[in-house]
Protein backbone atom coordinates (compact mmCIF):
# COMPACT_ATOMS: atom_id res chain seq x y z
CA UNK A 1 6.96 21.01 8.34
CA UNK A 2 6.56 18.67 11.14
CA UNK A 3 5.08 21.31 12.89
CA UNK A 4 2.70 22.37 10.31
CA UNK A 5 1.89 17.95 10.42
CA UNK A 6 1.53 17.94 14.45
CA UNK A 7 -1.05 21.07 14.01
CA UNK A 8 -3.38 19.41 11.26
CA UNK A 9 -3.60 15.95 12.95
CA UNK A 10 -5.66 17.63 15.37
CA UNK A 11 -8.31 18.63 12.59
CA UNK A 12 -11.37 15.78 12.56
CA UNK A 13 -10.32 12.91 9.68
CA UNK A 14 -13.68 14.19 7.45
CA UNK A 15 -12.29 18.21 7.18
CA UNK A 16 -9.07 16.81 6.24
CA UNK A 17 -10.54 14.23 3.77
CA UNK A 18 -12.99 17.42 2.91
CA UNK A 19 -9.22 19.43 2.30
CA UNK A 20 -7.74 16.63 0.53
CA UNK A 21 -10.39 15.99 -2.06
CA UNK A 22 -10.14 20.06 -3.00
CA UNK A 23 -6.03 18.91 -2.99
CA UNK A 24 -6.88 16.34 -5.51
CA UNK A 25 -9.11 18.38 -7.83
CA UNK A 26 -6.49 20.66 -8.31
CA UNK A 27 -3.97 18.51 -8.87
CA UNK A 28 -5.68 16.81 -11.48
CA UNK A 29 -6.99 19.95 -13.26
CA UNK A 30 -3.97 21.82 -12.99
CA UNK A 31 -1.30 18.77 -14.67
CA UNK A 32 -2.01 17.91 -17.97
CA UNK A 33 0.90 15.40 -17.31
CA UNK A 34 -1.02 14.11 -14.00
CA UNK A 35 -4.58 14.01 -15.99
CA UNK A 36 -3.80 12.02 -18.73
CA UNK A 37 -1.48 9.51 -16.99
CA UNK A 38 -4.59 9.16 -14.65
CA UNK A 39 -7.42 8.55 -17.22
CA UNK A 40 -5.34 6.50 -19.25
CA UNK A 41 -4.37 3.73 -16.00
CA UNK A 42 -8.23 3.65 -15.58
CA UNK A 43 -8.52 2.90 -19.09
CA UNK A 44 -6.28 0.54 -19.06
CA UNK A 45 -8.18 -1.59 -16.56
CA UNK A 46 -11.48 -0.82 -18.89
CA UNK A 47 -12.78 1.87 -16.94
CA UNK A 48 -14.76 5.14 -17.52
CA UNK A 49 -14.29 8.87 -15.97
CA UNK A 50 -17.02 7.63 -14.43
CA UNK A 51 -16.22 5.22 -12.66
CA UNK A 52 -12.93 6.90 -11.53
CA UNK A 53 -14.04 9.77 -10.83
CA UNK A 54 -14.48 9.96 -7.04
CA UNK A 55 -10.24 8.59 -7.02
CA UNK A 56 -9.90 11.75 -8.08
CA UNK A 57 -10.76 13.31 -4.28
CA UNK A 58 -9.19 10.25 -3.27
CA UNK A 59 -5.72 10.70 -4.21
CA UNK A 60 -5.66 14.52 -1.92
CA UNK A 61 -7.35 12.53 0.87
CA UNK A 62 -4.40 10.16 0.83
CA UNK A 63 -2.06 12.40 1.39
CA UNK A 64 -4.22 14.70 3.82
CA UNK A 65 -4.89 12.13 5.65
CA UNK A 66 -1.45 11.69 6.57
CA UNK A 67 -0.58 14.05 9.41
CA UNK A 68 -3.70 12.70 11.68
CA UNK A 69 -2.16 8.84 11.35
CA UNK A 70 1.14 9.98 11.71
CA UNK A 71 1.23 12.63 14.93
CA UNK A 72 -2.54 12.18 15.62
CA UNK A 73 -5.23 9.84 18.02
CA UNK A 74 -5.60 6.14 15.77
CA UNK A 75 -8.86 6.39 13.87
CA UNK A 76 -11.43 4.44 14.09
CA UNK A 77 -10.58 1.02 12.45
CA UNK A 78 -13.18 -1.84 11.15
CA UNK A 79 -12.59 -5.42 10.10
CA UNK A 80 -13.59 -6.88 7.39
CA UNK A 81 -12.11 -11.22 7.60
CA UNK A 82 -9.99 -10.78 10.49
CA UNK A 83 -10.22 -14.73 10.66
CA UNK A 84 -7.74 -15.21 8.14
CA UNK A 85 -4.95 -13.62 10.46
CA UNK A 86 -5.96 -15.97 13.56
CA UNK A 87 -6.10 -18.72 11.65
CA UNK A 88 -2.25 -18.21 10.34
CA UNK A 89 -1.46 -17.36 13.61
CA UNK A 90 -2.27 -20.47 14.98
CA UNK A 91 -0.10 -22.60 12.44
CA UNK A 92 2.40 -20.24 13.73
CA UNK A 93 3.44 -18.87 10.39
CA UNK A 94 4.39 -15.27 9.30
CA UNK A 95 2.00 -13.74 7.19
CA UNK A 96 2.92 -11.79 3.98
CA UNK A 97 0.44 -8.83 3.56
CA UNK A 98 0.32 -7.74 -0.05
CA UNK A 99 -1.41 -4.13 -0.42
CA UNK A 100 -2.03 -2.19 -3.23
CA UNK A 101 -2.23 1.87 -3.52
CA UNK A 102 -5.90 1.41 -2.65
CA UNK A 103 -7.48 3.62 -0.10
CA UNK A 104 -5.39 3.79 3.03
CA UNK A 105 -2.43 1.93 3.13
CA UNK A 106 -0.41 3.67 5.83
CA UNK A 107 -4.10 2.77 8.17
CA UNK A 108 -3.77 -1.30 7.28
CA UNK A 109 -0.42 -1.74 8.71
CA UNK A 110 -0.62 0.95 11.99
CA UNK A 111 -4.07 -1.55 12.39
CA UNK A 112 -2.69 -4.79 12.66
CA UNK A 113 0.58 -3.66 14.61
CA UNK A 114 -1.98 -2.00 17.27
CA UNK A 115 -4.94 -5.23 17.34
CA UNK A 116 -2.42 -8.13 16.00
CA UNK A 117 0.95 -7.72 16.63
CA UNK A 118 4.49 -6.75 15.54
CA UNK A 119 4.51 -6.03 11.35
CA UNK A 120 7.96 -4.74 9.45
CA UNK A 121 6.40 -2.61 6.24
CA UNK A 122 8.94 -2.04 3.39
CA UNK A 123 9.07 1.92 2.23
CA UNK A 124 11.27 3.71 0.51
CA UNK A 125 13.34 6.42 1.93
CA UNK A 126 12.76 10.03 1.28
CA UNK A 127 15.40 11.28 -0.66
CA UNK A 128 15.34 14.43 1.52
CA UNK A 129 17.14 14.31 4.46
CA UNK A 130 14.23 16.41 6.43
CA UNK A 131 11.76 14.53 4.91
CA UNK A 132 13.27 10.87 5.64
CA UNK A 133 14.19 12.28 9.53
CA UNK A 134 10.43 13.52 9.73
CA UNK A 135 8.64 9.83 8.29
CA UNK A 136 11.12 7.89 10.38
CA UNK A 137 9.77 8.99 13.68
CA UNK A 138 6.75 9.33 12.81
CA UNK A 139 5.92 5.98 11.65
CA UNK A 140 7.95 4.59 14.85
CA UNK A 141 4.82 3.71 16.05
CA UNK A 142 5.18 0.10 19.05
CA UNK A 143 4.67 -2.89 16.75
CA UNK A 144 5.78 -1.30 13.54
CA UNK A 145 9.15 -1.40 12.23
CA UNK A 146 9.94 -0.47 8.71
CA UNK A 147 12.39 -1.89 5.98
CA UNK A 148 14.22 0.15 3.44
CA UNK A 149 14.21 -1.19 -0.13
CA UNK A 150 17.81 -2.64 -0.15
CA UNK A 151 19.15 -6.00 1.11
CA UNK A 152 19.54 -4.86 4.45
CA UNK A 153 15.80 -4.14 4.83
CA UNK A 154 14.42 -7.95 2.43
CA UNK A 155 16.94 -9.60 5.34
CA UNK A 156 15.18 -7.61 7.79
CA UNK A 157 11.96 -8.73 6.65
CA UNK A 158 12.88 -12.50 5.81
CA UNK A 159 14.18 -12.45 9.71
CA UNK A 160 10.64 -11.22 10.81
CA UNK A 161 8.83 -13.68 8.83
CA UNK A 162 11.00 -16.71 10.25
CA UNK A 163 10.03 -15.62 13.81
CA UNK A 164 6.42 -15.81 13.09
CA UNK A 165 5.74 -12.08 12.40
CA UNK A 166 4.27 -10.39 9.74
CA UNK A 167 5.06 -8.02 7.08
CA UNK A 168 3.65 -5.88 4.22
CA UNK A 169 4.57 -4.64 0.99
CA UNK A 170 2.65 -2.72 -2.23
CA UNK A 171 3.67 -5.06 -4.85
CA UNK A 172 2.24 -2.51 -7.19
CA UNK A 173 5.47 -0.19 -6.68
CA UNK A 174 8.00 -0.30 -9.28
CA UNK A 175 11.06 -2.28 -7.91
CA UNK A 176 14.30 -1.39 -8.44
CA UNK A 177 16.02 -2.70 -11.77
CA UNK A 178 17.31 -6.33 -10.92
CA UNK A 179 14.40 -6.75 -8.23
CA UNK A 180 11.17 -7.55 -10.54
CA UNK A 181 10.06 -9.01 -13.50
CA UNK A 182 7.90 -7.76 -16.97
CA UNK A 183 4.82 -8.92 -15.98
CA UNK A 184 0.88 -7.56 -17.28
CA UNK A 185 -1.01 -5.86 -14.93
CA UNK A 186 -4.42 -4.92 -16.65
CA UNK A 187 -3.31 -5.88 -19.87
CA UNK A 188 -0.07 -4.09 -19.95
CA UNK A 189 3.54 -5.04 -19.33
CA UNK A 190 4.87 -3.34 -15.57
CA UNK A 191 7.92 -3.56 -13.95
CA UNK A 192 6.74 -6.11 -10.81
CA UNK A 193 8.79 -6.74 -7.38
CA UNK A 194 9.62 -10.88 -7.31
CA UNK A 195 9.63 -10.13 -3.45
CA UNK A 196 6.75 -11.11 -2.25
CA UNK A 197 6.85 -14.68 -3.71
CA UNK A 198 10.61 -14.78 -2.75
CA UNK A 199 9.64 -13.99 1.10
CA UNK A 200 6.83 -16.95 1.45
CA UNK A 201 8.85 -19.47 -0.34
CA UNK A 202 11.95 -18.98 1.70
CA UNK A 203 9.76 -19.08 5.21
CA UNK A 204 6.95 -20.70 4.54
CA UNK A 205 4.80 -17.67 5.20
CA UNK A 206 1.13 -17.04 4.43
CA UNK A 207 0.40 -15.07 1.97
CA UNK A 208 -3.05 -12.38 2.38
CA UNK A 209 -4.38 -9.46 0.31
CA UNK A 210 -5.00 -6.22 2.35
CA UNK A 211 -6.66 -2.75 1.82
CA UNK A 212 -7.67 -0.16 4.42
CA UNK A 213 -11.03 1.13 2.87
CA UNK A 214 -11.51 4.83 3.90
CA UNK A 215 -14.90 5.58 5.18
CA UNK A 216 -17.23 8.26 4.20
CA UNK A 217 -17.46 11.76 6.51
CA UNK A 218 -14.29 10.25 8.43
CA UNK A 219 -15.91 7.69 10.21
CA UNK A 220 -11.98 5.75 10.29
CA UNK A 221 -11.36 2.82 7.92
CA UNK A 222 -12.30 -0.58 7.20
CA UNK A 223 -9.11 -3.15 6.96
CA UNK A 224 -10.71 -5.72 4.14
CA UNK A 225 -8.97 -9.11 4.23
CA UNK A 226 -8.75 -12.03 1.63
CA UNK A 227 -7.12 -14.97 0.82
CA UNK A 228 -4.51 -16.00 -1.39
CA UNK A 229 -3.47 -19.02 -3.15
CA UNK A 230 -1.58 -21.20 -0.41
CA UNK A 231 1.45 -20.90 -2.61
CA UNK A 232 2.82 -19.02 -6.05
CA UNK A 233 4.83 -19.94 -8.81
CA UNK A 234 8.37 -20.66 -8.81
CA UNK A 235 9.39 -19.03 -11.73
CA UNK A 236 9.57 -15.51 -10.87
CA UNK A 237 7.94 -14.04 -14.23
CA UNK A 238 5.08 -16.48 -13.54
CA UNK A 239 4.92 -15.63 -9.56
CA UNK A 240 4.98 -12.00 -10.75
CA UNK A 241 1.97 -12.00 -13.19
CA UNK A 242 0.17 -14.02 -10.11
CA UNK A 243 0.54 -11.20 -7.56
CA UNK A 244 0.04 -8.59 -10.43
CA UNK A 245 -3.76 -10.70 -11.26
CA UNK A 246 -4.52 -10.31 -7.12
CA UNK A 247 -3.63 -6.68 -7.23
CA UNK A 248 -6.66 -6.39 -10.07
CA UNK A 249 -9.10 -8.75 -7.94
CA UNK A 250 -8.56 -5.97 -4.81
CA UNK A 251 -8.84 -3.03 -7.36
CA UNK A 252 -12.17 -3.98 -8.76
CA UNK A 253 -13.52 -4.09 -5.41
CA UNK A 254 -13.11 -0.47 -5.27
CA UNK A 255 -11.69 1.60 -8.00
CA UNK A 256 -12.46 4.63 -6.48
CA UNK A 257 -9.76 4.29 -4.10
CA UNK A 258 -7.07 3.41 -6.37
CA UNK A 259 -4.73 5.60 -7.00
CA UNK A 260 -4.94 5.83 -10.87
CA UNK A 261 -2.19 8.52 -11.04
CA UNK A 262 0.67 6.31 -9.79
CA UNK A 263 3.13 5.76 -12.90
CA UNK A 264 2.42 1.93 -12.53
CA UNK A 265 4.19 1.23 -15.79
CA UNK A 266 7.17 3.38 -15.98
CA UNK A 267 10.79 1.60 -16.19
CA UNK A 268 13.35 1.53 -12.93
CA UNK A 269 15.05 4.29 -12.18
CA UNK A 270 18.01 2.23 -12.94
CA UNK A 271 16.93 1.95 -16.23
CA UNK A 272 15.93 4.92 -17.80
């Protein structure tokens, strides 16, 4: 498989978006399962087939996309209020980047560790063994470190905020039971990670909304930047439905990047 990754990231980014979006057609024509879990999320935030529909490509361009940033040349990367990181950067805090599954989330954070500095991104492992060896390396990229989802890795992250650094998270993941809160997200009740509240009230970070916009005919990505409030709740349910209500702001910007097939509001693992 790795092979078959190191041979496609030498196809141009627009044939393997071009690939992807036939990927994600199929996908969503073949799964009845996939389909209506993915028309009813857009519903859910009030939106039409319509509006949707290019998300559709979207979500096979995500994942074709993957061998060129992983074993291929960086793409071409764009900024869109790259201010906001110098100016938390000179009060010498961490920064807490907070990105939904909106266009090109595996771009964002491989863009600021090569232009901004050292970032620690929580994932979670594969639970294939030649899967997790094969994302490891490849995403030991200089600058980047990663953080499972277990104590180890929110230590691992708290000690990179406290020495000024950054880190990112998709707050629109489904935590592990004991990790999150009920909290709505369009409307409805999802399990939501208390993490990222937990993280700048413990260091003092700044907080900022991130999403890697992918460009049309592969022309690379634009990194869009925006602010969040200097602080959130301290009652976790409350901090939770905060994050959840930036996670919509970002998503309006450009719904055709979401991807509307993620099982937003299923229960933890844990749980069911």
């Amino acid at each position: 498989m790795k092979t078959l990754f190191r041979l496609l990231s030498a196809l141009p980014l627009f044939l393997l978006h071009m690939l992807g979006g036939l990927l994600g057609w199929v996908a969503f024509l073949a799964s009845p399962v996939y389909r209506r879990r993915f028309l009813a999320n857009a519903a859910q935030a009030g939106l039409r087939l319509a509006d949707v529909r290019r998300a559709i490509a979207g979500a096979g361009a995500l994942i074709a996309e993957t061998p060129r940033l992983w074993f291929g040349r960086p793409p071409r990367i764009e900024w869109d209020g790259a201010g906001l990181i110098e100016q938390a950067r000179a009060a010498g805090r961490g920064v807490v980047f907070l990105t939904p599954h909106l266009g090109c989330f595996e771009a964002t954070a491989q863009a600021y560790a090569a232009q901004h500095g050292r970032i620690t991104v929580l994932y979670r492992p594969a639970r294939k063994a030649w899967l997790r060896e094969m994302v490891d390396t490849a995403r030991g990229r200089p600058q980047l470190a990663t953080a499972p989802t277990t104590l180890a890795g929110v230590k691992q992250m708290l000690k990179a905020l406290k020495a000024g650094e950054a880190v990112g998270l998709l707050p629109d993941q489904v935590p592990p039971l004991g990790l999150g809160e009920w909290a709505p997200f369009f409307g409805r009740a999802a399990y939501t990670m208390t993490l990222p509240a937990r993280l700048a009230q413990q260091t003092g970070a700044r907080i900022l909304l991130a999403w890697g916009e992918r460009l049309p005919w592969g022309r690379g990505y634009r990194i869009h930047l925006r602010a969040a409030p200097p602080t959130l709740a301290a009652d976790p349910a409350a901090a939770a439905a905060q994050v959840n209500a930036l996670m919509e702001t970002l998503i309006r910007e450009c719904p055709s990047q979401y991807l509307w097939g993620y099982a937003r509001y299923k229960a933890p693992a844990e749980a069911r």
